[in-house]
C-alpha atoms as a PDB file:
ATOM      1  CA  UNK A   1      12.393  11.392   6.977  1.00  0.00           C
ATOM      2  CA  UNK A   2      12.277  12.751   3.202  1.00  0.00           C
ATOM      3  CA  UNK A   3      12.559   9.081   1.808  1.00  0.00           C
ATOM      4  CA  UNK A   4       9.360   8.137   4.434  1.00  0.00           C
ATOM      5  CA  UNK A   5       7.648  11.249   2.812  1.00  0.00           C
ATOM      6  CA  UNK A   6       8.391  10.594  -0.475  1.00  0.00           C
ATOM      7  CA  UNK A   7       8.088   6.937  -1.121  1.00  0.00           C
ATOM      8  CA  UNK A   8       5.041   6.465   1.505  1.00  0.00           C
ATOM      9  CA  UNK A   9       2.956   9.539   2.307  1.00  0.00           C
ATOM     10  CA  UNK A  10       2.345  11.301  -0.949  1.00  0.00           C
ATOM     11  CA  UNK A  11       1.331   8.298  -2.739  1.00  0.00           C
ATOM     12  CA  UNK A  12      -0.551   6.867  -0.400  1.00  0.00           C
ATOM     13  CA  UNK A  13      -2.205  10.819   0.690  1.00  0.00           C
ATOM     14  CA  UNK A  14      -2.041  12.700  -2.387  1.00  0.00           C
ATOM     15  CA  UNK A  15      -4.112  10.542  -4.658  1.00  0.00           C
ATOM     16  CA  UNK A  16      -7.403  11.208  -1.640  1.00  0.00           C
ATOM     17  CA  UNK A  17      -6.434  14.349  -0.806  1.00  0.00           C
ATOM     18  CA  UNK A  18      -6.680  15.320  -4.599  1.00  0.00           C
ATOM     19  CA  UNK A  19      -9.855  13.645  -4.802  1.00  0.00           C
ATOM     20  CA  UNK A  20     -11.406  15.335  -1.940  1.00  0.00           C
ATOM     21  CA  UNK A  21     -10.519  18.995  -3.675  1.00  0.00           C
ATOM     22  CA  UNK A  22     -11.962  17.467  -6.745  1.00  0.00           C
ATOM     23  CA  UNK A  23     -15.222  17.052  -5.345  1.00  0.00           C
ATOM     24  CA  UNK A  24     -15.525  20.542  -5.138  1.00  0.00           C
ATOM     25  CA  UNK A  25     -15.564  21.025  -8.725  1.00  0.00           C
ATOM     26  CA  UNK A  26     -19.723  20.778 -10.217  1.00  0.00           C
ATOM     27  CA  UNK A  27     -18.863  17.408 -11.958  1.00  0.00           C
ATOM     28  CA  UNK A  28     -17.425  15.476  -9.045  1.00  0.00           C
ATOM     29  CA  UNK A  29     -20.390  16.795  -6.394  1.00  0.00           C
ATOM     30  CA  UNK A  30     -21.307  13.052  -6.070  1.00  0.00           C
ATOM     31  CA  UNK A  31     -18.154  11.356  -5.648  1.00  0.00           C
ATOM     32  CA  UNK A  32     -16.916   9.362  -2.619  1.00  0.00           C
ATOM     33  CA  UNK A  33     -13.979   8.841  -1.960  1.00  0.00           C
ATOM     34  CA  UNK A  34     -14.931   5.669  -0.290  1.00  0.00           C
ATOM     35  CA  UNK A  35     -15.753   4.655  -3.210  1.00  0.00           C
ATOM     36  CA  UNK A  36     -12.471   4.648  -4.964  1.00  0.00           C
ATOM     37  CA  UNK A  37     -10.730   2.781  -1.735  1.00  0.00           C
ATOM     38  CA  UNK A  38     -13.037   0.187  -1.003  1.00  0.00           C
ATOM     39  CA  UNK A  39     -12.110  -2.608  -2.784  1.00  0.00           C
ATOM     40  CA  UNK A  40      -8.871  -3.108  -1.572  1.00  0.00           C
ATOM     41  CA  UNK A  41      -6.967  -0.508  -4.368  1.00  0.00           C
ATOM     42  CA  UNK A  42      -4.497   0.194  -1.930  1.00  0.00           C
ATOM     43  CA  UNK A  43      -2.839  -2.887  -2.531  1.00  0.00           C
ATOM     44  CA  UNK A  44      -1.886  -1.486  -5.973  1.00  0.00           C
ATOM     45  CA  UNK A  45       0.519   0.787  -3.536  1.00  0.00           C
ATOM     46  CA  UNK A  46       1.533  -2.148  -1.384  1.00  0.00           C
ATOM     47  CA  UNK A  47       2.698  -3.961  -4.843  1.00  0.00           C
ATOM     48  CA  UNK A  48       4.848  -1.187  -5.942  1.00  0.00           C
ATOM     49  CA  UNK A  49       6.155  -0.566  -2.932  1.00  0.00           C
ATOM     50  CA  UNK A  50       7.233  -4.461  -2.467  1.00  0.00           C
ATOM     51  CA  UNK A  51       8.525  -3.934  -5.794  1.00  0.00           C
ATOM     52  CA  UNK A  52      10.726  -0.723  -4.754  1.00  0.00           C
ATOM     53  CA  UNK A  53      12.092  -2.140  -1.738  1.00  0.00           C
ATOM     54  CA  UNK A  54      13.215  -5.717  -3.691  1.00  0.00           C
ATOM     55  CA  UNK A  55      15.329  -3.134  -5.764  1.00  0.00           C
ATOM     56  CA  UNK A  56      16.757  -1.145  -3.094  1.00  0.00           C
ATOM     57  CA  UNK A  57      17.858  -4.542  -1.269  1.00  0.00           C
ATOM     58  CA  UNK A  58      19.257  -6.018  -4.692  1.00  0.00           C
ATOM     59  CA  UNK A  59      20.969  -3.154  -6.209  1.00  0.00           C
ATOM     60  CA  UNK A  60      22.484  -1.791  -3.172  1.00  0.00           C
ATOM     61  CA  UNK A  61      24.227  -5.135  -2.605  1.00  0.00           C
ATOM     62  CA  UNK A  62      23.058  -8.438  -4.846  1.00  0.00           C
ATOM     63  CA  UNK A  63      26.592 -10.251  -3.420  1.00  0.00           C
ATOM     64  CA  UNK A  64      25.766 -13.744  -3.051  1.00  0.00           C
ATOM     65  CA  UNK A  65      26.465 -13.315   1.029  1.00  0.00           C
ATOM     66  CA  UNK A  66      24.266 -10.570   0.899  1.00  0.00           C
ATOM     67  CA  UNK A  67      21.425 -12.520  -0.772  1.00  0.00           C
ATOM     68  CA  UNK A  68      21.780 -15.531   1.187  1.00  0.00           C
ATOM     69  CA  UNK A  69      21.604 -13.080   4.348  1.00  0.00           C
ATOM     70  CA  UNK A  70      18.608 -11.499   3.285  1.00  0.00           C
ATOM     71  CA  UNK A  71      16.855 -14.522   2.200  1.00  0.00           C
ATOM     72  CA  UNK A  72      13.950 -13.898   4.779  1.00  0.00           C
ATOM     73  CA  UNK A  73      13.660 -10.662   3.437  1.00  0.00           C
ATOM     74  CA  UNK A  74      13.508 -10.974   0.051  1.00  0.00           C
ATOM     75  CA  UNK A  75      10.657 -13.795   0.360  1.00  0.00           C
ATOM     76  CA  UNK A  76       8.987 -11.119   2.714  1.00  0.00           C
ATOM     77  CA  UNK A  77       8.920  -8.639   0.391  1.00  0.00           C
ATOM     78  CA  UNK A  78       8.294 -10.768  -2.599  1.00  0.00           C
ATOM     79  CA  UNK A  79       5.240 -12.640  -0.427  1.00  0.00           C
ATOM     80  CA  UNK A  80       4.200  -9.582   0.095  1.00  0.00           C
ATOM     81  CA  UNK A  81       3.609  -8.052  -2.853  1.00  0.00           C
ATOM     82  CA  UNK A  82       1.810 -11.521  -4.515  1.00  0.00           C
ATOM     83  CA  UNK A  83      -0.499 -11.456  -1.860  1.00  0.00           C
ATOM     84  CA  UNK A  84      -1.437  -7.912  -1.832  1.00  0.00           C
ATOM     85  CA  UNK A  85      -1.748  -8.314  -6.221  1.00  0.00           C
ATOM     86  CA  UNK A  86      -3.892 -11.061  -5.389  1.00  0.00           C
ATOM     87  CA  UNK A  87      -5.985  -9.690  -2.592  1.00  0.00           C
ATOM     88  CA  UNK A  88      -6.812  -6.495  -4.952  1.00  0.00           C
ATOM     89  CA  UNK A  89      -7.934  -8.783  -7.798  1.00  0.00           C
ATOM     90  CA  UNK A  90     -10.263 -10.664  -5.711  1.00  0.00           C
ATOM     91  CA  UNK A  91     -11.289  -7.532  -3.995  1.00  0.00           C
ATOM     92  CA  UNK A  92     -12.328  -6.330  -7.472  1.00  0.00           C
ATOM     93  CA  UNK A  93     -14.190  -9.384  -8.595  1.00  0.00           C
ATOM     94  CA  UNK A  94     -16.622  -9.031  -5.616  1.00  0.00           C
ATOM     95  CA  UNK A  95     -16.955  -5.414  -5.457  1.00  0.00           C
ATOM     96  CA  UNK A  96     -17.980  -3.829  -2.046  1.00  0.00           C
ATOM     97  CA  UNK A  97     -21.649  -1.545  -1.873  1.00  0.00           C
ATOM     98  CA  UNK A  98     -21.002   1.647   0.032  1.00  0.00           C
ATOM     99  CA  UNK A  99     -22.607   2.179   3.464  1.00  0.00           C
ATOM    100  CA  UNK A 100     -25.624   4.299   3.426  1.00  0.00           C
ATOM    101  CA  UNK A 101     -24.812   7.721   5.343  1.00  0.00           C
ATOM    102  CA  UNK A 102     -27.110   6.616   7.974  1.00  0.00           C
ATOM    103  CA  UNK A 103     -25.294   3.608   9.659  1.00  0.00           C
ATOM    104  CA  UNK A 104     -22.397   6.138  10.468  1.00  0.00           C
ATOM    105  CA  UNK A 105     -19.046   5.444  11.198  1.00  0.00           C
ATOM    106  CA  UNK A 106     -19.711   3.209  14.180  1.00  0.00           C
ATOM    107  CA  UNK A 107     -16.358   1.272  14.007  1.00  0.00           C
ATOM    108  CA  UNK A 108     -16.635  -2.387  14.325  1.00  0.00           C
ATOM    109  CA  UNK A 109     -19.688  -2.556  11.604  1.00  0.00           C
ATOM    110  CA  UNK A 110     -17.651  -0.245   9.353  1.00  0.00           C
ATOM    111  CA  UNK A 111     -14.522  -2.242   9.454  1.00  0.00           C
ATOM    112  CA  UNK A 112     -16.639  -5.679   9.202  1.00  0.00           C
ATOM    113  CA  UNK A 113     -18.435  -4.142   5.851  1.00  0.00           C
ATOM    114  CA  UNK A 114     -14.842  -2.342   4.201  1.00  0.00           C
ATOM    115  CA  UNK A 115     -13.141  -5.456   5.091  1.00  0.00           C
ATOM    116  CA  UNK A 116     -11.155  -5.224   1.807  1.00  0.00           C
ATOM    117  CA  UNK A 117     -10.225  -1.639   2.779  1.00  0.00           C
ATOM    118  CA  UNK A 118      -9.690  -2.971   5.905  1.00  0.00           C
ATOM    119  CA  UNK A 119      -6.729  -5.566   4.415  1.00  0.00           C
ATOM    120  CA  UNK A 120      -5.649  -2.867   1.947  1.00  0.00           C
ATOM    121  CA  UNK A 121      -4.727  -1.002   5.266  1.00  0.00           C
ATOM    122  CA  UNK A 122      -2.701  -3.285   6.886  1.00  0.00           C
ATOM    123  CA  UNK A 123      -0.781  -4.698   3.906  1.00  0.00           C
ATOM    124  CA  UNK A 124       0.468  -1.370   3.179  1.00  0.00           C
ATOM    125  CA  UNK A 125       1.405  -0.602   6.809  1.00  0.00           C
ATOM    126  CA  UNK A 126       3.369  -4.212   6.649  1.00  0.00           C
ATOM    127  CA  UNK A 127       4.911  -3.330   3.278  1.00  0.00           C
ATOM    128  CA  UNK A 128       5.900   0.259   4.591  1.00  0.00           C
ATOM    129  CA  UNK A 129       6.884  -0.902   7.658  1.00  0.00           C
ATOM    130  CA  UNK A 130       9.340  -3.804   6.320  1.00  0.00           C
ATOM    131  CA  UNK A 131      10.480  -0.834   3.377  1.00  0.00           C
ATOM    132  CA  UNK A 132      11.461   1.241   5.689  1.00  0.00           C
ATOM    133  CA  UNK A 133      13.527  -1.330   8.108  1.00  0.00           C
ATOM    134  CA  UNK A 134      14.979  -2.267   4.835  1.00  0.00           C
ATOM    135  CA  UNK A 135      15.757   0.595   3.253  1.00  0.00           C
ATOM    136  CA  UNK A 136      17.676   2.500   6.802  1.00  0.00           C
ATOM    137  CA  UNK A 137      19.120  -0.928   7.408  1.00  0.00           C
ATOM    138  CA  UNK A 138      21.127  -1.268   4.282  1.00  0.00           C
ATOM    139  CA  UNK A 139      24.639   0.058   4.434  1.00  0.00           C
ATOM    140  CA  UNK A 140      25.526   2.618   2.087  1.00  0.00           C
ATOM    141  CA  UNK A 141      26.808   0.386  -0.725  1.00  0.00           C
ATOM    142  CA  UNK A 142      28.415   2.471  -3.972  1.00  0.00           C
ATOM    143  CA  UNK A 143      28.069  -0.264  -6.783  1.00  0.00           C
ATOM    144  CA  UNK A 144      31.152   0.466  -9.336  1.00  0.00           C
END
């Protein structure tokens, strides 16, 4: 449970929870915190964490047998990450307008306009999701 805490929730919570307490402070009275998540900048996380879990499957075993067992895995993880890079650079190019206050948070229109946030979402469930399989799957390998 601590490495699920560590390595998933605070960076992906922290970051917006400090940003809602910031908005409490006179300078930051207008920000959104949509606006610092809608153009896919959770992918950033998804990256690192594709990144993170390569490592842990490497270094706790990079024996030929257990490459060539993880092969799937490792081009998983690695697909992963390239796509989510990718995904937040186009995201970025074609930034998305925030939704007026008025049109609400009537689901299906919100997830249709935040579609990059949308994406953002599920890549880093995927990436957390295959981290964590990874990570409690590996055997507890002490490399001399």
């Amino acid at each position: 449970m601590g490495w699920l805490v560590v390595n998933v929730l605070i960076p992906v919570l922290l970051p917006p929870a400090l940003l809602l307490l910031a908005r409490n402070a006179p300078a930051a009275r207008r920000l959104k915190l949509m606006d610092t998540l809608k153009d896919g900048q959770l992918c950033w996380f998804a990256l690192t964490l594709s990144c993170a879990t390569l490592y842990d499957l490497l270094e706790n075993d990079a024996s030929p047998r257990r490459v060539s067992w993880c092969t799937m895995a490792i081009i998983c993880i690695g697909a992963s990450g390239l796509l989510s890079a990718v995904f937040a650079v186009v995201a970025a190019i074609e930034p998305t307008q925030l939704l007026d206050d008025a049109v609400g948070w009537r689901a299906p229109a919100w997830r249709q306009h935040y579609k990059a946030f949308s994406i953002s979402v599920i890549f880093v469930a995927f990436v957390s999701f295959l981290s964590l399989v990874i990570h409690w799957g590996l055997p507890n390998v002490q490399n001399p």
